[in-house]
Protein backbone atom coordinates (compact mmCIF):
# COMPACT_ATOMS: atom_id res chain seq x y z
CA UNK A 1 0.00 0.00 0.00
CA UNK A 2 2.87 2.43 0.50
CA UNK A 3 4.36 1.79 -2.52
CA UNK A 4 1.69 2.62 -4.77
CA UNK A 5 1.15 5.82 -2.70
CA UNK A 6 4.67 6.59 -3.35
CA UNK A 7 4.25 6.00 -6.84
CA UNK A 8 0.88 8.31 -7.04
CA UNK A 9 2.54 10.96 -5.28
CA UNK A 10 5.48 10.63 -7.35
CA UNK A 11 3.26 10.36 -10.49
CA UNK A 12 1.24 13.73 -8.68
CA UNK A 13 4.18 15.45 -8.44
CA UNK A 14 5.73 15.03 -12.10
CA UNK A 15 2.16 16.17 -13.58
CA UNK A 16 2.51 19.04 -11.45
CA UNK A 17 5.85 20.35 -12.87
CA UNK A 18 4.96 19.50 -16.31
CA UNK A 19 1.55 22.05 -15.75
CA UNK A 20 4.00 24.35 -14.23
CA UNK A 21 6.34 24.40 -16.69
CA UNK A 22 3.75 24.36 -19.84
CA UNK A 23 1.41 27.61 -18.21
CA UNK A 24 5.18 29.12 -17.09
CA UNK A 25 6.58 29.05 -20.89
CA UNK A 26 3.48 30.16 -22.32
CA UNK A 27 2.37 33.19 -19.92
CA UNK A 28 6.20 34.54 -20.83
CA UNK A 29 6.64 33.81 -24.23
CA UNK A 30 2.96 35.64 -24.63
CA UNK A 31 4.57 38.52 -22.47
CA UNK A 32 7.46 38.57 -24.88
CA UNK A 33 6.12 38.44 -28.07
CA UNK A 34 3.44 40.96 -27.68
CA UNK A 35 6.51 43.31 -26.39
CA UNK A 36 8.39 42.27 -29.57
CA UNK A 37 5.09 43.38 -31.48
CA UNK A 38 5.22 46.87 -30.29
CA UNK A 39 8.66 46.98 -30.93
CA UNK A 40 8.51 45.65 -34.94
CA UNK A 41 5.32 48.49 -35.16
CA UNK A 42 7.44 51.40 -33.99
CA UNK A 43 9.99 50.44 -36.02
CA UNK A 44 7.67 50.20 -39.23
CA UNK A 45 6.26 53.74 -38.24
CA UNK A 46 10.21 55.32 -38.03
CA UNK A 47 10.18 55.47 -34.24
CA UNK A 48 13.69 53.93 -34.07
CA UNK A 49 14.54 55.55 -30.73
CA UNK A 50 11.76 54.27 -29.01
CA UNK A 51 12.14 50.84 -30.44
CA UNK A 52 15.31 51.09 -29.37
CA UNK A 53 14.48 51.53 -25.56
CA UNK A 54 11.40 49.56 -25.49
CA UNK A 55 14.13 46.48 -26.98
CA UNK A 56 16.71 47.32 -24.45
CA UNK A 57 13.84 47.49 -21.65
CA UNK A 58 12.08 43.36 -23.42
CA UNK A 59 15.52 42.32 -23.73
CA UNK A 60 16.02 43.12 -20.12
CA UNK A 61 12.61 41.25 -19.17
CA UNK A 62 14.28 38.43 -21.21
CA UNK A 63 17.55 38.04 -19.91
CA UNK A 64 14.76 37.54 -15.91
CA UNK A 65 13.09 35.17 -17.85
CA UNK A 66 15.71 33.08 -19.31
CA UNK A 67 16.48 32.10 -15.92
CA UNK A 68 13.83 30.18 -15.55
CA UNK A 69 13.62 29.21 -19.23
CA UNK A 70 17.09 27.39 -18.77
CA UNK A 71 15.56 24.65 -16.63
CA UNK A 72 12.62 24.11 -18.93
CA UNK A 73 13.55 25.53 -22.62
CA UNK A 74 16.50 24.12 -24.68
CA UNK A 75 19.83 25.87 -24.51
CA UNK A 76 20.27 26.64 -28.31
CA UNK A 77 16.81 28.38 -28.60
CA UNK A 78 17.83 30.67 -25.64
CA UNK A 79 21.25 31.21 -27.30
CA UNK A 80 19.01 32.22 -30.68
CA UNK A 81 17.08 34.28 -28.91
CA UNK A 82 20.26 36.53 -26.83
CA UNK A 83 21.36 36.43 -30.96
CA UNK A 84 18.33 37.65 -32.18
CA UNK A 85 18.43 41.15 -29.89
CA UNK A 86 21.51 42.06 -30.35
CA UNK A 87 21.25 41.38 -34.01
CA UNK A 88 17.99 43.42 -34.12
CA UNK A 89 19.80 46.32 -31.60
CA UNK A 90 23.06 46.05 -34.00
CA UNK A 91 20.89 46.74 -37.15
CA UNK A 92 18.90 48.92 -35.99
CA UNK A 93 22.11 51.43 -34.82
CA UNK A 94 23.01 51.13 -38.42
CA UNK A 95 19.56 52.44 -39.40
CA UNK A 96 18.94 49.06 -41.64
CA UNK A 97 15.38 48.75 -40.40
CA UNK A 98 14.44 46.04 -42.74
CA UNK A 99 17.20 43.77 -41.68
CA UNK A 100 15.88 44.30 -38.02
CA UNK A 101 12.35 43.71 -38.35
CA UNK A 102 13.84 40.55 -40.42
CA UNK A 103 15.36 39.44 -37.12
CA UNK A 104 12.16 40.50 -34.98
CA UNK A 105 9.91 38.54 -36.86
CA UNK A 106 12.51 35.38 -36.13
CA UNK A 107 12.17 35.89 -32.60
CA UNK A 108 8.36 35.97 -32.50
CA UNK A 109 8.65 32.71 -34.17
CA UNK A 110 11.00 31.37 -31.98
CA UNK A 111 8.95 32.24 -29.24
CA UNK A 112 6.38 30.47 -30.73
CA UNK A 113 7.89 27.58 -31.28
CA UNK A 114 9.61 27.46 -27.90
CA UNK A 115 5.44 27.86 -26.56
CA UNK A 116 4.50 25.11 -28.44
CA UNK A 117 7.23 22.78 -27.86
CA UNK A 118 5.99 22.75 -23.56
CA UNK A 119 2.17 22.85 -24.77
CA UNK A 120 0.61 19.19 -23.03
CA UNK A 121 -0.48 17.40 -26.07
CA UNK A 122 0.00 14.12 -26.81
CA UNK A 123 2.62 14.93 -28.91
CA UNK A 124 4.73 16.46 -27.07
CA UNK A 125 4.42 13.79 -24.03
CA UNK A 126 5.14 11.28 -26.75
């Protein structure tokens, strides 16, 4: 009897993180994307300075979340994504906007992916 209430906590308990882990990853990834949105839309309508800040200020939100993110998210998507802002920062000093909402557009899709790749779905538990 105490094993198999051993094994149901156990069983409890690894349900529990997945949940965590899934909701975590999503409620961020949602955070960061929409912040990447308003960054790509001043960019489109010339605001470069503010894009600028409002990057430096979601890349700073980023670098919090990746702590937690390294526990949950694989390594080379965080890597991508520390690439991806200073790539978008670094063309947008040169004024090459369309290279930079090239690059913001890859890290909205990255984010994507990494929120679908901790979604519970069959799939992924497979």
């Amino acid at each position: 009897m105490k094993r198999l209430l051993v094994c149901s906590l156990l069983i409890a308990l690894a349900v529990s993180i997945c949940i965590f882990s899934s909701v975590t990853v999503e409620k961020h990834a949602e955070r960061m994307h929409g912040e990447l949105e308003k960054a790509g839309a001043l960019i489109v309508n010339s605001q470069v300075g503010k894009a600028k800040e409002m990057l430096k200020e979601t890349e700073e939100i980023w670098n919090k979340t990746e702590t937690l993110f390294s526990f949950i998210v694989d390594a080379d998507k965080i890597e991508e994504m520390n690439v991806g802002f200073s790539m978008i920062l670094y063309h947008l000093n040169d004024d090459n906007t369309e290279h930079a909402l090239e690059r913001l557009r890859e890290c909205e899709l990255l984010l994507e992916e990494i929120a679908e790749n901790e979604k519970l779905n069959i799939k992924n538990i497979m």
